[in-house]
C-alpha atoms as a PDB file:
ATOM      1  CA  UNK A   1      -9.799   3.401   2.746  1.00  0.00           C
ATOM      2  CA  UNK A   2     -12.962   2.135   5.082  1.00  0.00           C
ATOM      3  CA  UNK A   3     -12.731   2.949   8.460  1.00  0.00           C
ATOM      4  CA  UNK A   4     -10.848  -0.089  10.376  1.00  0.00           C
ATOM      5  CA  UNK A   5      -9.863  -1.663   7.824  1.00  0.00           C
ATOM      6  CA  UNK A   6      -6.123  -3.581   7.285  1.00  0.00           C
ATOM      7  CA  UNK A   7      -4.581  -3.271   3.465  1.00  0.00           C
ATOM      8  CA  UNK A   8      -4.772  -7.064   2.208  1.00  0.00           C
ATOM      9  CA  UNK A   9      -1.874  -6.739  -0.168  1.00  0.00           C
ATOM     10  CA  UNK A  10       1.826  -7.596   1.752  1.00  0.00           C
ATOM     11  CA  UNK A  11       4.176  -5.106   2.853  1.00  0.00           C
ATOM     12  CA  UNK A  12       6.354  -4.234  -0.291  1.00  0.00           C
ATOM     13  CA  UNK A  13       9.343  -2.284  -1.242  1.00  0.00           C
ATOM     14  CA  UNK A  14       9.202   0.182  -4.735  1.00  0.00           C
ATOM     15  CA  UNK A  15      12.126  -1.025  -6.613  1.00  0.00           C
ATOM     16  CA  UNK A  16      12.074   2.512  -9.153  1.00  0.00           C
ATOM     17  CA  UNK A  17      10.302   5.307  -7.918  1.00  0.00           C
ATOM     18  CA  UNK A  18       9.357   7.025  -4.985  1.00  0.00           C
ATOM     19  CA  UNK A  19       6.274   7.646  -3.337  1.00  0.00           C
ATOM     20  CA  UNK A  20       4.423  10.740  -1.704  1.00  0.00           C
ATOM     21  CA  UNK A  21       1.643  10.474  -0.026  1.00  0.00           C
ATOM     22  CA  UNK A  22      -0.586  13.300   1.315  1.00  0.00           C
ATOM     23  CA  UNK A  23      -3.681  13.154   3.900  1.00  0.00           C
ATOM     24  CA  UNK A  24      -7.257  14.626   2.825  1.00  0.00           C
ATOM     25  CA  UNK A  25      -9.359  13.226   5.447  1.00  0.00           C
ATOM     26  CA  UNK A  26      -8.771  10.502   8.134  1.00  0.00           C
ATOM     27  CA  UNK A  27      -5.634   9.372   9.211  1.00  0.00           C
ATOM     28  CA  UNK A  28      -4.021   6.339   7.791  1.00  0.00           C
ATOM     29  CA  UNK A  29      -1.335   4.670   9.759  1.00  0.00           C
ATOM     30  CA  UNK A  30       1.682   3.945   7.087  1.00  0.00           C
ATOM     31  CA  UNK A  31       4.055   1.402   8.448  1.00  0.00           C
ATOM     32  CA  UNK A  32       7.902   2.480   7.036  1.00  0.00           C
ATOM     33  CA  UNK A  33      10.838   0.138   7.444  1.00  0.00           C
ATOM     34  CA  UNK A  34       8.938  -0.913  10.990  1.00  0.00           C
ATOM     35  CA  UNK A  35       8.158   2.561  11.996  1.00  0.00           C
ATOM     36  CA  UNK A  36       4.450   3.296  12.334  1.00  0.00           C
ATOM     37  CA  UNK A  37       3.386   6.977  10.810  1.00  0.00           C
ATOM     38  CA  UNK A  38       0.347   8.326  10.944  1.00  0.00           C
ATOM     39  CA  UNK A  39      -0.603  10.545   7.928  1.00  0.00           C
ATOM     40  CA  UNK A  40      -3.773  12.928   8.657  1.00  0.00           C
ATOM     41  CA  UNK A  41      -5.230  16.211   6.969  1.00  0.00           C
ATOM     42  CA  UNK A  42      -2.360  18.151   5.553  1.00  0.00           C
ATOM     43  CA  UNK A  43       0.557  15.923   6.266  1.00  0.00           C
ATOM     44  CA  UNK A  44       2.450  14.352   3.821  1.00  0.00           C
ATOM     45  CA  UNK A  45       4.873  11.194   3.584  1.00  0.00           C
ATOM     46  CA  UNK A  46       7.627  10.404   1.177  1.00  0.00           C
ATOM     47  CA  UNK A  47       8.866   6.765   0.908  1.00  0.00           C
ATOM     48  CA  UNK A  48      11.824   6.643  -0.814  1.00  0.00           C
ATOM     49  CA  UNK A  49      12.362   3.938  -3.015  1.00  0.00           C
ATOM     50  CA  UNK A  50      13.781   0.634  -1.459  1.00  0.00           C
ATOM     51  CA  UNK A  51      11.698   0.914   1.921  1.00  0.00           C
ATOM     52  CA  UNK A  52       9.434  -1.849   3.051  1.00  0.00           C
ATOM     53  CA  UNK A  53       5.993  -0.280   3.753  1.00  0.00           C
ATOM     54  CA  UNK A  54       2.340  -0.806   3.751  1.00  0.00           C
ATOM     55  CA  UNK A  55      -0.990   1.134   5.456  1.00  0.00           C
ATOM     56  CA  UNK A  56      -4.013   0.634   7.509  1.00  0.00           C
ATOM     57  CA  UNK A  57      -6.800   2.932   8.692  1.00  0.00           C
ATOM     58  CA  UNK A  58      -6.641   1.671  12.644  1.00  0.00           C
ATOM     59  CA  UNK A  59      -9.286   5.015  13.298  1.00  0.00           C
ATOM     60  CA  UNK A  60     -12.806   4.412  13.050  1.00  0.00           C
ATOM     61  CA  UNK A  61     -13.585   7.335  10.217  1.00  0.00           C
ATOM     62  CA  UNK A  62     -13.067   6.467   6.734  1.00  0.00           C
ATOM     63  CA  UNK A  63      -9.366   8.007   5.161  1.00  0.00           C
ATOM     64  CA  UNK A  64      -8.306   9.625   1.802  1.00  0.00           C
ATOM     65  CA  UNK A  65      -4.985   9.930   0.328  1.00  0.00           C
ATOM     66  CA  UNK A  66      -3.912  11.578  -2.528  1.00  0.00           C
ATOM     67  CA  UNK A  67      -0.565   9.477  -3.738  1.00  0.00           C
ATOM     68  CA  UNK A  68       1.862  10.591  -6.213  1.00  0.00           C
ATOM     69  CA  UNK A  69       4.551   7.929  -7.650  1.00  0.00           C
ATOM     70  CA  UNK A  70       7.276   9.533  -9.239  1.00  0.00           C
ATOM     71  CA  UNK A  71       8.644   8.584 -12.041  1.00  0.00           C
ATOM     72  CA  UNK A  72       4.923   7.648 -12.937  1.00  0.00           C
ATOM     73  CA  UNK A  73       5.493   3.879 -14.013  1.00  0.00           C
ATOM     74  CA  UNK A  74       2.699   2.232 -11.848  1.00  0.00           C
ATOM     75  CA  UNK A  75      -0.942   2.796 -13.484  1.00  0.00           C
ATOM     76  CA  UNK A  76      -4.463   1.429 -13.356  1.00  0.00           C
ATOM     77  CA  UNK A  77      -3.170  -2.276 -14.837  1.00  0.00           C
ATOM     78  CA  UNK A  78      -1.573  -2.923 -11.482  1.00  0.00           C
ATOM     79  CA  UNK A  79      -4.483  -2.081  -9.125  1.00  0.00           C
ATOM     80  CA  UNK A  80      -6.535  -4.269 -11.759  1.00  0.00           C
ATOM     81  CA  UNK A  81      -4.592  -7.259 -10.987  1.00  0.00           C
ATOM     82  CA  UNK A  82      -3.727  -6.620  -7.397  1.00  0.00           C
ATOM     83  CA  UNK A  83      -7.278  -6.553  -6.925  1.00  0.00           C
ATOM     84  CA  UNK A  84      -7.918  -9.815  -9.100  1.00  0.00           C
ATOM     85  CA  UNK A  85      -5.402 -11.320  -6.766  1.00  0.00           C
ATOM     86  CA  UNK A  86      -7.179 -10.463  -3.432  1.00  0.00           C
ATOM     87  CA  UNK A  87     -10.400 -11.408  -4.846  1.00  0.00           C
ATOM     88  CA  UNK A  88      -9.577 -14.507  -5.709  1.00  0.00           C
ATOM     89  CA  UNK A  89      -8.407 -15.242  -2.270  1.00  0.00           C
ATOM     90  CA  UNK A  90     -12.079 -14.280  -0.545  1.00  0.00           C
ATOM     91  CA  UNK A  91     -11.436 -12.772   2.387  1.00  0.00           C
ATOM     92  CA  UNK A  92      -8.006 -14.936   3.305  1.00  0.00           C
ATOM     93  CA  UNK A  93      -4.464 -14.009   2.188  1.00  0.00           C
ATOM     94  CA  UNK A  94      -3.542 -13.023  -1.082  1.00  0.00           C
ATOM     95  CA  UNK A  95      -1.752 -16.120  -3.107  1.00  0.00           C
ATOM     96  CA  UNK A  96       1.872 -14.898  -2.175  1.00  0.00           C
ATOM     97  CA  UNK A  97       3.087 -16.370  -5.516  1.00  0.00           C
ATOM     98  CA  UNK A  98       1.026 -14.738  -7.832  1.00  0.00           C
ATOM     99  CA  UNK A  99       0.657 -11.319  -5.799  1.00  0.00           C
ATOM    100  CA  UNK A 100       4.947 -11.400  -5.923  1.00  0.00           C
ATOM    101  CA  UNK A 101       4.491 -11.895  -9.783  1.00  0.00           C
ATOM    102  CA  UNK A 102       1.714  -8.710  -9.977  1.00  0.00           C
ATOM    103  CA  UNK A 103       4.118  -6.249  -7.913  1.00  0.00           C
ATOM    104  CA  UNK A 104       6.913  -7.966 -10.192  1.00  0.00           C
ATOM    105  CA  UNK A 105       5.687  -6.339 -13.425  1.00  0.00           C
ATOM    106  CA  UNK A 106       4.701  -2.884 -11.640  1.00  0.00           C
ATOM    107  CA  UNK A 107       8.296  -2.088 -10.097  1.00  0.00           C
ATOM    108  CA  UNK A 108       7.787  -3.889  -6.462  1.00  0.00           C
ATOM    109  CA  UNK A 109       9.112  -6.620  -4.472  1.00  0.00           C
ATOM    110  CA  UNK A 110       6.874  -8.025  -2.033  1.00  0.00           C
ATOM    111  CA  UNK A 111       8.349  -7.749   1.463  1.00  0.00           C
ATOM    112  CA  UNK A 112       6.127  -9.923   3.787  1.00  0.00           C
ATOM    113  CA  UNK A 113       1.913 -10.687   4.465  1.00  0.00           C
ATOM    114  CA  UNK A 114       0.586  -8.705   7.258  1.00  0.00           C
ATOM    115  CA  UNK A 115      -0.413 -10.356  10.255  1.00  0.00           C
ATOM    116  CA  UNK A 116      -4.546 -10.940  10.250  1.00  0.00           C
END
């Protein structure tokens, strides 16, 4: 994720599988159930299924994280049409409608927008 940069998908809960999330390089700020963690080099995260969360990369050095979803239901269809979604918005929020119908079909339940 781009240095400063705020996800543009809403806070979401995983309705079937967890999530694990480990830190290459940066540090990306995950927010959990309200509770700001920062995830650098090394550390890792699990979310457990049911927990409203979402990320942004507050430092000013680009971040990677290597995520693992377990069971393994989500795949490359859903970051296809999340990304449609956000697109289509240019640069404002994401249609709330249509993103909640996207996380729908991939095991989520959107939670709330993030603040801009």
């Amino acid at each position: 994720m781009p240095a400063g940069q705020k996800l543009a998908a809403p806070a979401h809960k995983n309705n079937a599988y967890e999530e694990i999330l480990y830190g290459i390089e940066g540090v990306l700020t995950w927010t959990v159930d309200g509770t700001p963690i920062d995830v650098g080099p090394g550390q890792a995260l699990c979310i457990p299924r049911g927990a409203v969360h979402r990320f942004d990369n507050l430092g000013s050095t680009d971040v990677k994280q290597l995520v693992v979803i377990s069971p393994a239901i989500m795949g490359p269809a859903y970051f296809r049409e999340a990304a449609g979604v956000i697109g289509a918005a240019a640069g404002g929020p994401p249609d709330r409608g249509k993103m909640a119908e996207v996380f729908q079909r991939h095991g989520m339940t959107v939670a709330d927008f993030p603040a801009k």
